[in-house]
Structures are given as structure tokens and as C-alpha cells.
N, C-alpha and C. Protein backbone atom coordinates (compact mmCIF):
# COMPACT_ATOMS: atom_id res chain seq x y z
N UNK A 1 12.51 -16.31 -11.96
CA UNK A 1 12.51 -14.94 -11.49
C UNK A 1 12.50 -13.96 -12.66
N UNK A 2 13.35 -14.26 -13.44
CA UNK A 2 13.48 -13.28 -14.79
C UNK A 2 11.98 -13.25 -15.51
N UNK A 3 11.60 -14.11 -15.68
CA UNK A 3 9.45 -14.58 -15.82
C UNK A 3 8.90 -13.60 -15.75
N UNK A 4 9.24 -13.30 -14.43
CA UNK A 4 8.07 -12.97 -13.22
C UNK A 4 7.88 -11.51 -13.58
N UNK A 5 9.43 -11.46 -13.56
CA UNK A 5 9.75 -9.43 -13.65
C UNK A 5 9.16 -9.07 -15.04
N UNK A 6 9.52 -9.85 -15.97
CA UNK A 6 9.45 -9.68 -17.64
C UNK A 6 7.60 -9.08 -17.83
N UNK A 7 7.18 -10.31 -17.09
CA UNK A 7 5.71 -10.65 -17.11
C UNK A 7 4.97 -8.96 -16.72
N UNK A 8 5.58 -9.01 -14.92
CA UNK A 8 5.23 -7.73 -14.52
C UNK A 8 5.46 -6.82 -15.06
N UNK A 9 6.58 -6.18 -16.15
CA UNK A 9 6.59 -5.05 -17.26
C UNK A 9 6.02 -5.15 -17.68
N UNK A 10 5.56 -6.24 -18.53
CA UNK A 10 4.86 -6.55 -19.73
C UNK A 10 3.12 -5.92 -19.19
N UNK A 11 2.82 -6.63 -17.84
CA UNK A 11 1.16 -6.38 -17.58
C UNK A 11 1.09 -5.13 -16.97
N UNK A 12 2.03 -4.44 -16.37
CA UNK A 12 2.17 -2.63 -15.91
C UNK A 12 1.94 -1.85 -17.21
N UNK A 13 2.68 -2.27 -18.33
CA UNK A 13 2.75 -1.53 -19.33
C UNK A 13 1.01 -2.12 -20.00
N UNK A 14 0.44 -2.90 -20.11
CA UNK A 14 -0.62 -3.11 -21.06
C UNK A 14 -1.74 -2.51 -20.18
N UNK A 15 -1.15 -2.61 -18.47
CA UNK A 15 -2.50 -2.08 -17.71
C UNK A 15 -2.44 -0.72 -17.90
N UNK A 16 -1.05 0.17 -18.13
CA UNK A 16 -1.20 1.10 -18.47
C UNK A 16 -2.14 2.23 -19.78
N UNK A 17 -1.46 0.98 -20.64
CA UNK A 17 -2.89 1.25 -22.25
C UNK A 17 -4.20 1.52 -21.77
N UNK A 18 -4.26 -0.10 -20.99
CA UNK A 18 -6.51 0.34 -21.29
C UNK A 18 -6.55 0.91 -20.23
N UNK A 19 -5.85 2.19 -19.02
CA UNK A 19 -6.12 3.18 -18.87
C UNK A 19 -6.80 3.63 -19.52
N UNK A 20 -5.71 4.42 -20.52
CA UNK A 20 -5.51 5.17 -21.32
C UNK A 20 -6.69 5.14 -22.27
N UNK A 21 -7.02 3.97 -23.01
CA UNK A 21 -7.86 3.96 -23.46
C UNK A 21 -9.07 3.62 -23.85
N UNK A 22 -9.11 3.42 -22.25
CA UNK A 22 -10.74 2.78 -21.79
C UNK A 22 -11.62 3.89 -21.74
N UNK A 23 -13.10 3.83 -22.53
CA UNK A 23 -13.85 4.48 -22.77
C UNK A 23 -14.04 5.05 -24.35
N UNK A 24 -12.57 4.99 -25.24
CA UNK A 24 -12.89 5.42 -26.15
C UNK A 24 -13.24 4.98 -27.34
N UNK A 25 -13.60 3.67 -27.52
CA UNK A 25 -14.46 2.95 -28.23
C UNK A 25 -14.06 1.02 -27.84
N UNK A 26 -15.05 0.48 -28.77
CA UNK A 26 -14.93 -0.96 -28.20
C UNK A 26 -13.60 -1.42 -28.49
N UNK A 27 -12.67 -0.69 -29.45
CA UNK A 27 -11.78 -1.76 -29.49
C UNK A 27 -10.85 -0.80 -28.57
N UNK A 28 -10.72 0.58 -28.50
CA UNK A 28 -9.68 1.12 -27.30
C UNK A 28 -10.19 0.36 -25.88
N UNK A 29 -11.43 0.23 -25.80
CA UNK A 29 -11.63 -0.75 -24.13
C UNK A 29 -10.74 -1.80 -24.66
N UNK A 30 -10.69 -2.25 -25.28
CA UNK A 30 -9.99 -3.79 -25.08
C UNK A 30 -8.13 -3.29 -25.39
N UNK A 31 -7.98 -2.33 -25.73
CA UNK A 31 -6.54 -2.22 -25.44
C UNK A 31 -5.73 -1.60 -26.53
N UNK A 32 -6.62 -1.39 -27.80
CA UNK A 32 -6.40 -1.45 -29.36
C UNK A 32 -5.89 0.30 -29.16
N UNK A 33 -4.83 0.74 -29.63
CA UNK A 33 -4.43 1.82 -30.03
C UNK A 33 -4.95 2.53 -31.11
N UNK A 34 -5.72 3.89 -31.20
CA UNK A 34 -6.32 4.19 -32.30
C UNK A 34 -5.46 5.49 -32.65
N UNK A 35 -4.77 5.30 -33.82
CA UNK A 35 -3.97 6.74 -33.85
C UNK A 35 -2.92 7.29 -33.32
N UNK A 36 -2.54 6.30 -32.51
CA UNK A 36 -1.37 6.78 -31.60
C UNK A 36 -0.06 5.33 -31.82
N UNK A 37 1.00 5.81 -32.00
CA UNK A 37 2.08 5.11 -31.31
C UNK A 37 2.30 3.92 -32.48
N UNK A 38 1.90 4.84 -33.68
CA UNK A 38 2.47 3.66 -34.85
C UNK A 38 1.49 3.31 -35.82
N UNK A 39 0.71 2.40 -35.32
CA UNK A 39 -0.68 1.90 -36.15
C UNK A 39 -1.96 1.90 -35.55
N UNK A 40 -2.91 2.36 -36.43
CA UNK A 40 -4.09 2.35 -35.64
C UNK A 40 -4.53 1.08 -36.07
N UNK A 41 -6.03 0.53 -35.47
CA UNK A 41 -6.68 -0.40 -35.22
C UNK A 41 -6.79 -1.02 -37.18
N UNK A 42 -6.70 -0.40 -37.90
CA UNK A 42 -7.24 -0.67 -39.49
C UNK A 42 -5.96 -0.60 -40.31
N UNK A 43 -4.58 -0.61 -39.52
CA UNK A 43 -3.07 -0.98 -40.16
C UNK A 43 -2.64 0.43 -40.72
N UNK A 44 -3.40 1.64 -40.54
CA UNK A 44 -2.55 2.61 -41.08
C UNK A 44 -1.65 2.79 -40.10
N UNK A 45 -0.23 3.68 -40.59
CA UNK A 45 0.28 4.30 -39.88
C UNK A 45 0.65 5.79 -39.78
N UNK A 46 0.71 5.83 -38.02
CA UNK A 46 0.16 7.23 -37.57
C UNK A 46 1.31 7.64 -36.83
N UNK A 47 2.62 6.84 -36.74
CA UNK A 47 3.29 7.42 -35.77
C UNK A 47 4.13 8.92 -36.45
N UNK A 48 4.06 9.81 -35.36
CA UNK A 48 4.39 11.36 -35.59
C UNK A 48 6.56 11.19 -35.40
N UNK A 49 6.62 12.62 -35.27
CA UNK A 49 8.38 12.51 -34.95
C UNK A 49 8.49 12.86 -33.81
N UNK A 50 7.25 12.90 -32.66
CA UNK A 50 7.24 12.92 -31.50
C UNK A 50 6.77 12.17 -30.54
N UNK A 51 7.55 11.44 -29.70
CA UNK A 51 6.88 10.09 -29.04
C UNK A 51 5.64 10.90 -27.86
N UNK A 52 4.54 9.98 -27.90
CA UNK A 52 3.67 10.43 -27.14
C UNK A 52 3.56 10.13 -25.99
N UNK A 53 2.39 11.14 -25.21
CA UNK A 53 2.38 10.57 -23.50
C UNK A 53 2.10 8.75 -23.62
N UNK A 54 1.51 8.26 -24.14
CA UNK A 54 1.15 6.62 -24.04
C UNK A 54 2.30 6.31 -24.14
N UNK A 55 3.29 6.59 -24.81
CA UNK A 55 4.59 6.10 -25.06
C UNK A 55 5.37 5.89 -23.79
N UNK A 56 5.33 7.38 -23.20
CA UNK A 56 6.53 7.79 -22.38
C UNK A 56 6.27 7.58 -20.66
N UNK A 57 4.77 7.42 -20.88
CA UNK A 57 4.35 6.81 -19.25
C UNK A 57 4.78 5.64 -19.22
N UNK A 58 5.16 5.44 -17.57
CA UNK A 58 5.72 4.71 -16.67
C UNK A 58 7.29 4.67 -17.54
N UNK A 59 7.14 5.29 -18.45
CA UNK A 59 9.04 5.20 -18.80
C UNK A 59 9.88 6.77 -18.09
N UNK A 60 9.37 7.20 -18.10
CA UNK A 60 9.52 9.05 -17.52
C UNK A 60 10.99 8.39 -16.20
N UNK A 61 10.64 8.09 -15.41
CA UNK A 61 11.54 8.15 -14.39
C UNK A 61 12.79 6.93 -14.74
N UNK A 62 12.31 6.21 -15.69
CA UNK A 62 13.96 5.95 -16.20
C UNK A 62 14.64 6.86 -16.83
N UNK A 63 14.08 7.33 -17.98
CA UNK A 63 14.77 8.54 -18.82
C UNK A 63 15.30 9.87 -17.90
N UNK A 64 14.39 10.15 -16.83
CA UNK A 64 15.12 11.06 -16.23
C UNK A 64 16.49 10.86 -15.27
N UNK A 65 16.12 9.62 -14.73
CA UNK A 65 17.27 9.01 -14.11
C UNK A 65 18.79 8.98 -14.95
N UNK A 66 17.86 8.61 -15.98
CA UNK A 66 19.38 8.60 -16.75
C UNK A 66 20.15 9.64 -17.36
N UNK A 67 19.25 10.49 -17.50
CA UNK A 67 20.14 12.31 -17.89
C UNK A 67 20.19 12.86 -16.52
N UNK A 68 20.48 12.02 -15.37
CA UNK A 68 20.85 12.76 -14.33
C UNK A 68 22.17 11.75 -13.97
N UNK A 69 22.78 10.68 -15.05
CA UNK A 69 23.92 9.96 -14.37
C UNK A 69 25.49 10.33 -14.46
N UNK A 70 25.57 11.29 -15.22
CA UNK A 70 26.95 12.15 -15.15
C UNK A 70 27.20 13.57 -14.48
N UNK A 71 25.66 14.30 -13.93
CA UNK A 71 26.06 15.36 -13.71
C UNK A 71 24.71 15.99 -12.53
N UNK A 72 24.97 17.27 -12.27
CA UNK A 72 23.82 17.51 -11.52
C UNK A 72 22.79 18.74 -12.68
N UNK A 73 22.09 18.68 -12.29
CA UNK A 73 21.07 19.28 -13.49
C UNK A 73 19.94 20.32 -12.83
N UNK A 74 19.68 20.93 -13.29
CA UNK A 74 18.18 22.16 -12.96
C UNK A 74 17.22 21.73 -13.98
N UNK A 75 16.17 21.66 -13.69
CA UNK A 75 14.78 21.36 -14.10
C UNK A 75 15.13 21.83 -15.53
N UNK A 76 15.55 22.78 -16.07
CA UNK A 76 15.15 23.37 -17.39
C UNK A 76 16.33 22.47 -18.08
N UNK A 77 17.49 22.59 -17.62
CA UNK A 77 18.43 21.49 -17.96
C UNK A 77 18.15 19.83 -18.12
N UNK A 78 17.36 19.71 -17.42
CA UNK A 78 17.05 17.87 -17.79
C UNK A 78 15.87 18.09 -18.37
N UNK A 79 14.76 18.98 -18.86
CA UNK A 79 14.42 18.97 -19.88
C UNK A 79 14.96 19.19 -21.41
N UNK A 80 15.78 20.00 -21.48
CA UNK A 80 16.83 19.88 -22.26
C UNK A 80 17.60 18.69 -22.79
N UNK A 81 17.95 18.02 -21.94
CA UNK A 81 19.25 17.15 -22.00
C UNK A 81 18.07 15.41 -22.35
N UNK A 82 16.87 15.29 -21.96
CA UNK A 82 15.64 14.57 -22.48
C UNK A 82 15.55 15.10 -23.69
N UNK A 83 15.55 16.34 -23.93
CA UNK A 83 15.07 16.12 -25.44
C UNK A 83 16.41 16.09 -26.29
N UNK A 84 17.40 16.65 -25.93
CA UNK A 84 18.60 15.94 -26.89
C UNK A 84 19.22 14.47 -26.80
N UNK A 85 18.99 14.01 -25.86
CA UNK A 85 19.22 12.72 -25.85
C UNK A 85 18.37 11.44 -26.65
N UNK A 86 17.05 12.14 -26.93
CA UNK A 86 16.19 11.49 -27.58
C UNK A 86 16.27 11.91 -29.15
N UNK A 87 16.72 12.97 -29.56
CA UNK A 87 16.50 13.48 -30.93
C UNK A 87 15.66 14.28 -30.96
N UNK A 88 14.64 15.05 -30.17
CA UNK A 88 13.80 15.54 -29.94
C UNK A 88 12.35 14.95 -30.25
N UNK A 89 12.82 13.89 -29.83
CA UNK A 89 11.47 12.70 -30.15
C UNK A 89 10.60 13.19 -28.65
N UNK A 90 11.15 12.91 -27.49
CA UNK A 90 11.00 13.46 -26.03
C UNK A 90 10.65 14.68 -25.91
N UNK A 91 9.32 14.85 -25.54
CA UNK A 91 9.26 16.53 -25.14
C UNK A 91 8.66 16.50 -24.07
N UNK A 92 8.97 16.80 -22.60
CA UNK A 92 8.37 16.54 -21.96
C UNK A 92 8.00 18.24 -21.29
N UNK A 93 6.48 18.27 -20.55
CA UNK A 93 6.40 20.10 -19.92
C UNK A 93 7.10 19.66 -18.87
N UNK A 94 7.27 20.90 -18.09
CA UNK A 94 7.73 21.41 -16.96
C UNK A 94 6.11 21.03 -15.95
N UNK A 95 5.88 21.02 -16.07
CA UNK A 95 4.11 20.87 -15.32
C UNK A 95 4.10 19.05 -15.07
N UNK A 96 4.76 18.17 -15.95
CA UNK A 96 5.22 16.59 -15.84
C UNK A 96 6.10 16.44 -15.38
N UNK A 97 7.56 17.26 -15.48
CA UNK A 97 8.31 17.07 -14.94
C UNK A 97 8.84 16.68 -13.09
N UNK A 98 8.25 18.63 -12.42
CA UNK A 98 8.11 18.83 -11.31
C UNK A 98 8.09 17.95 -10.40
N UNK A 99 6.59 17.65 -10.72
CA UNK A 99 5.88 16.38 -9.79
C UNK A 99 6.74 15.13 -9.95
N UNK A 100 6.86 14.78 -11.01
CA UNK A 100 8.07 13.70 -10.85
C UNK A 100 9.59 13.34 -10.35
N UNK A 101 10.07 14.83 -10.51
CA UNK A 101 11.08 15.02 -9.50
C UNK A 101 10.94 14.90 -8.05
N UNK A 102 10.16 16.02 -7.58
CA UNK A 102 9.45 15.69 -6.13
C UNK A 102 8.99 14.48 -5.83
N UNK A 103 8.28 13.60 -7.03
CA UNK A 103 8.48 11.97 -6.55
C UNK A 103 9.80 11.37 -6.23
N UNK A 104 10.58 11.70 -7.33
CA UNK A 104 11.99 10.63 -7.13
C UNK A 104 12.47 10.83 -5.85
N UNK A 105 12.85 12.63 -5.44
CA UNK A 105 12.94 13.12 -4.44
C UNK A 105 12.84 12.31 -3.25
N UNK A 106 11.60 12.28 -3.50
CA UNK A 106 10.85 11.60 -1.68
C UNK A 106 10.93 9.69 -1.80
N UNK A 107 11.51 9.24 -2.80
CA UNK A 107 11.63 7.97 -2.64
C UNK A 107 13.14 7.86 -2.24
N UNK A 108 13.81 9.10 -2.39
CA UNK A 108 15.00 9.08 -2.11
C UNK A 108 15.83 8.43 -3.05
N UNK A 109 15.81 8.62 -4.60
CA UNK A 109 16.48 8.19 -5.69
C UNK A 109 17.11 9.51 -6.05
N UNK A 110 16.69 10.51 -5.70
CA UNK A 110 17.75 11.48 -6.30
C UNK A 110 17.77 12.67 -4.95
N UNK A 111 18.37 13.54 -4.76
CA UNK A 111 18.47 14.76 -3.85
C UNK A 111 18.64 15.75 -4.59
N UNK A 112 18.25 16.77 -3.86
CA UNK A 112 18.20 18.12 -4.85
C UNK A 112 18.46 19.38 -3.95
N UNK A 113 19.38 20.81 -4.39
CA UNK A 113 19.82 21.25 -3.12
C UNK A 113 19.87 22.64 -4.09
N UNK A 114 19.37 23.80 -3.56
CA UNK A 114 19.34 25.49 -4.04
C UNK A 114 21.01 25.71 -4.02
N UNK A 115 21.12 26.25 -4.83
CA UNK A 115 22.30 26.98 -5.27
C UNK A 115 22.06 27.89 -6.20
N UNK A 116 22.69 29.44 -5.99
CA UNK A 116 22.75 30.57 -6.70
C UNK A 116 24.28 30.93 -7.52
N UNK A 117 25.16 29.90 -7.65
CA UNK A 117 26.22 30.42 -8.14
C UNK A 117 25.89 30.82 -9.65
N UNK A 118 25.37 30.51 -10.30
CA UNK A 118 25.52 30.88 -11.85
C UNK A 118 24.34 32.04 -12.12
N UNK A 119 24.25 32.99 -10.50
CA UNK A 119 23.62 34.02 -11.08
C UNK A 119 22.21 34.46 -10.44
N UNK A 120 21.76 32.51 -10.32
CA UNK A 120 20.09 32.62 -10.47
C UNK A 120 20.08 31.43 -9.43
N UNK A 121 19.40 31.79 -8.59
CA UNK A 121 18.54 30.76 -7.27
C UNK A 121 17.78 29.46 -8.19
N UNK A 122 19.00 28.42 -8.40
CA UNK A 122 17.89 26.72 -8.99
C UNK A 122 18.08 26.23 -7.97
N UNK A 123 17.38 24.63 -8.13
CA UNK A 123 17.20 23.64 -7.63
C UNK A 123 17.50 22.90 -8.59
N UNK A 124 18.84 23.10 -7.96
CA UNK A 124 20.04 21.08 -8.91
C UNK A 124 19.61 19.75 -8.25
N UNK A 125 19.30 19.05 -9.64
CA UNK A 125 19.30 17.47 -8.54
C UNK A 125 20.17 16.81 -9.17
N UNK A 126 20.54 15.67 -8.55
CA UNK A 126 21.79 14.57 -8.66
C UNK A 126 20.86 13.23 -8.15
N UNK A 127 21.47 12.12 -8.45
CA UNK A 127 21.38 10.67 -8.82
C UNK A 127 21.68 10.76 -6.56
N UNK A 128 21.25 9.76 -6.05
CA UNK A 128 21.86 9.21 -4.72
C UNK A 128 22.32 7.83 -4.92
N UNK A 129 22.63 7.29 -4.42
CA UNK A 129 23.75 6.07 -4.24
C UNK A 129 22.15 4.80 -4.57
N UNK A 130 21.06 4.78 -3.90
CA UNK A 130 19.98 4.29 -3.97
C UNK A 130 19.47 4.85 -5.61
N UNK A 131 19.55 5.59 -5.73
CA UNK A 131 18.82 6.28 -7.50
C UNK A 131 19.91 5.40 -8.15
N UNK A 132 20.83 5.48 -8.26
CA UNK A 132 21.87 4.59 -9.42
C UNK A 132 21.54 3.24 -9.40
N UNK A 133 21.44 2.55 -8.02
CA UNK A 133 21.52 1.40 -8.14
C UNK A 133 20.07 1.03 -9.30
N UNK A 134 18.74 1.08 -8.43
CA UNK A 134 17.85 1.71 -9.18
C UNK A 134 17.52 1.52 -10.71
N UNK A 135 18.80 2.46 -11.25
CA UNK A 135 18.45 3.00 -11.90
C UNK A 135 19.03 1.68 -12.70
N UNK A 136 20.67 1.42 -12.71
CA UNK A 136 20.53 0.06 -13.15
C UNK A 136 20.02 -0.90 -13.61
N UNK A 137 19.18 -1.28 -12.57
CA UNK A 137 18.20 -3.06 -12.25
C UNK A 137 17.40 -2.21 -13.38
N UNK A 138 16.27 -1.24 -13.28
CA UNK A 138 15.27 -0.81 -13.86
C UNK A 138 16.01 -0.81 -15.17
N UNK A 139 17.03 -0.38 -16.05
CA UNK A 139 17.61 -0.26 -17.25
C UNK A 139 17.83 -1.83 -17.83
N UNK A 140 18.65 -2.53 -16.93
CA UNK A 140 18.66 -3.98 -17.70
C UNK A 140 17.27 -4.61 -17.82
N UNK A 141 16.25 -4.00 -16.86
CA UNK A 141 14.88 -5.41 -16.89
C UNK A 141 14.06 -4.24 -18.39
N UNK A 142 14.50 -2.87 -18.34
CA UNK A 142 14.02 -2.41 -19.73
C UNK A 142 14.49 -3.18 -21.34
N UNK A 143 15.60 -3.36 -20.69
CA UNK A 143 16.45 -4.02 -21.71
C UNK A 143 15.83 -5.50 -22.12
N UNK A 144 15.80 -6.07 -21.11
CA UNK A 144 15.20 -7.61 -21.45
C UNK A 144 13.98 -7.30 -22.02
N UNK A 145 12.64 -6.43 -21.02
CA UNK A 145 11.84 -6.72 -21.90
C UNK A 145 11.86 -6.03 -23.34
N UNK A 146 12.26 -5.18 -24.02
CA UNK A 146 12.58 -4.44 -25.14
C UNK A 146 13.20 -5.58 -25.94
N UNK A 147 14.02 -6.48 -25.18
CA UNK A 147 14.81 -7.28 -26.85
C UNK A 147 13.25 -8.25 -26.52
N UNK A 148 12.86 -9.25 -25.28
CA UNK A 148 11.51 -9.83 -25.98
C UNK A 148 10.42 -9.15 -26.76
N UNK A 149 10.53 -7.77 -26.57
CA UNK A 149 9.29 -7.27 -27.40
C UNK A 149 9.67 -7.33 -28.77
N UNK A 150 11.09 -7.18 -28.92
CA UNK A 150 11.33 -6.82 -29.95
C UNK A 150 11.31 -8.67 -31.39
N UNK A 151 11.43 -9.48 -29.92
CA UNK A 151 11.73 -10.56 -30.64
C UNK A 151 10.07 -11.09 -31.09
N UNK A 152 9.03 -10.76 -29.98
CA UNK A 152 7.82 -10.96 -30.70
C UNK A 152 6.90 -10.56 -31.88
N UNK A 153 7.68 -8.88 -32.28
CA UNK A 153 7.04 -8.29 -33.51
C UNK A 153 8.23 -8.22 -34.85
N UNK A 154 9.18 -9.42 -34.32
CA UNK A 154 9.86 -9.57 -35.54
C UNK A 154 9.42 -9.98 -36.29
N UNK A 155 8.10 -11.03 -36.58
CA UNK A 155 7.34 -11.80 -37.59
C UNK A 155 6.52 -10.37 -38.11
N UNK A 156 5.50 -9.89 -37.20
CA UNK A 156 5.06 -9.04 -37.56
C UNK A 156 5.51 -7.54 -38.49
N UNK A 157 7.20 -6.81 -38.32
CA UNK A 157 7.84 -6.55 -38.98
C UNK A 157 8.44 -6.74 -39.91
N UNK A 158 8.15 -8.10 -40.29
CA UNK A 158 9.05 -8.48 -41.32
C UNK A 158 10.61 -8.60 -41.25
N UNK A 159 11.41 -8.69 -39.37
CA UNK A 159 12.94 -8.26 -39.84
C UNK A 159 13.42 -9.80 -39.00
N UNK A 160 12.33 -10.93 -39.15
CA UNK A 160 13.02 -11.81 -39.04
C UNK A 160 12.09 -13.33 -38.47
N UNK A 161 12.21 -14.17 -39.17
CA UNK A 161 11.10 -15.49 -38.67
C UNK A 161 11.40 -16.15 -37.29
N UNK A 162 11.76 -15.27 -36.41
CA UNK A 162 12.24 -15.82 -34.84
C UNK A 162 10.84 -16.16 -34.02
N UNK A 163 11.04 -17.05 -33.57
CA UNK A 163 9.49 -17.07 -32.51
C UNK A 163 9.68 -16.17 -31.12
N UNK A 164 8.47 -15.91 -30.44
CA UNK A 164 8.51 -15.00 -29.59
C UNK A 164 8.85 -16.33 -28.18
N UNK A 165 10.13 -16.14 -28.34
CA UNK A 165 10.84 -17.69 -27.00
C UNK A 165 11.54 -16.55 -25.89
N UNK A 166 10.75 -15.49 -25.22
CA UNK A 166 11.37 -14.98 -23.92
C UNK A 166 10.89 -15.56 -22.91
């Protein structure tokens, strides 16, 4: 079972790439990162002090989940609290955000309710009993696959002769 899930991160996340970068030359069709997210295709490196959209897709609704697990928050606030939680590596618009809230919303992982006490008419959202759990499972199977990723480009990094055994 642990396989299966690992596997399915692993091929969500690579089907996600040649999205991304299908069309923009022969080696982005096949999956090759050019310029983005560390090294391009010829070993330079390109990574910036800001993680990019390739980075942060299909990760977005964990990170938000998780600056919503101590408190209730307004849109401008969990953009905020994303980018300090990250170092300001995370920048995400308000135009990405929205829609993704209104997703979590309607899957019923988080609720969100108008309140004017501090002045000004927001829309606070909070975690639901279903969003935590959620949010959990999705954090440890990040976790697993992150230490196998991490254990496969240890040769490649240089920070250790481990074989890639996830």
C-alpha cells in the first residue's frame, strides 16, 4: 500500500512537469526542466530565492492547509502567513489563491464565514474536522515521498552513497 501511494505522488508530480513543459523543446517534452527549479538541462544552476509555480503546484493546498491549523485566517492573512512560513521563498497572488480556497471550500476541508468585527467585512476560513484529518494523511505521504526523493538524489548531491531503496 505504502508503493502504491509513494508511486502515485511520484507519477502526479512528474505528470505534472510534462504539463508544464510540453511543447517547449525536445527535451522539456520529455520532462527535462530548462531554467527552472535548480538545474537546467546542461547542469547549470538556475534556482532563484523564490520557489516557482512548477514547484508549488499540486503542493498549494497542503501549504495552505497548514497555515490554516492553529487559527482562522482572511485571504490576505494566509497569504501572509505562506510567505512567512516559507522565508519568503512562497509568494503566492491573490488571483491563485481564491479559486483554491473556494476549492477546499466545496470539498468541505475548510469552512469560511463573513465577519466584520475588526472593522472590515472578511471572509475567515478555518480547517473542518475532514480538512485536518486530510491534512494529516496528505503531510505524512509528503513526508515519505520527500525522504525517498531525498534518498534518491543523495548520490547525485554528493550528501551520501545510499541507494534509492523506497
Amino acid at each position: 500500500m505504502r508503493a502504491k501511494t509513494l508511486t502515485h505522488i511520484y507519477r502526479s508530480s512528474i505528470y505534472r512537469s510534462a504539463i508544464h513543459y510540453c511543447g517547449h523543446s525536445s527535451l522539456a517534452r520529455r520532462g527535462v526542466p530548462l531554467g527552472r527549479n535548480g538545474w537546467n538541462a546542461i547542469g547549470e544552476n538556475t534556482m532563484t530565492e523564490k520557489t516557482t509555480g512548477d514547484s508549488l503546484r499540486g503542493n498549494l493546498d497542503l501549504m495552505v492547509l497548514s497555515v490554516l491549523t492553529d487559527e482562522r485566517l482572511y485571504g490576505y492573512l494566509i497569504l501572509q502567513r505562506l510567505n512567512e512560513a516559507s522565508g519568503g521563498r512562497v509568494s503566492v497572488q491573490a488571483g491563485t489563491l481564491y479559486p483554491l480556497l473556494h476549492r477546499l471550500e466545496a470539498d468541505k476541508r475548510i469552512r469560511s464565514r463573513w465577519d466584520d468585527s475588526t472593522g472590515r467585512r472578511r471572509k475567515w476560513y478555518e480547517l473542518t474536522a475532514h480538512g485536518r484529518k486530510q491534512l494529516v494523511r496528505e503531510a505524512h505521504q509528503w513526508q515519505e515521498y520527500a525522504e525517498c526523493l531525498q534518498k534518491m538524489l543523495a548520490p547525485v548531491l554528493g550528501t551520501g552513497p545510499e541507494a534509492a531503496g523506497c
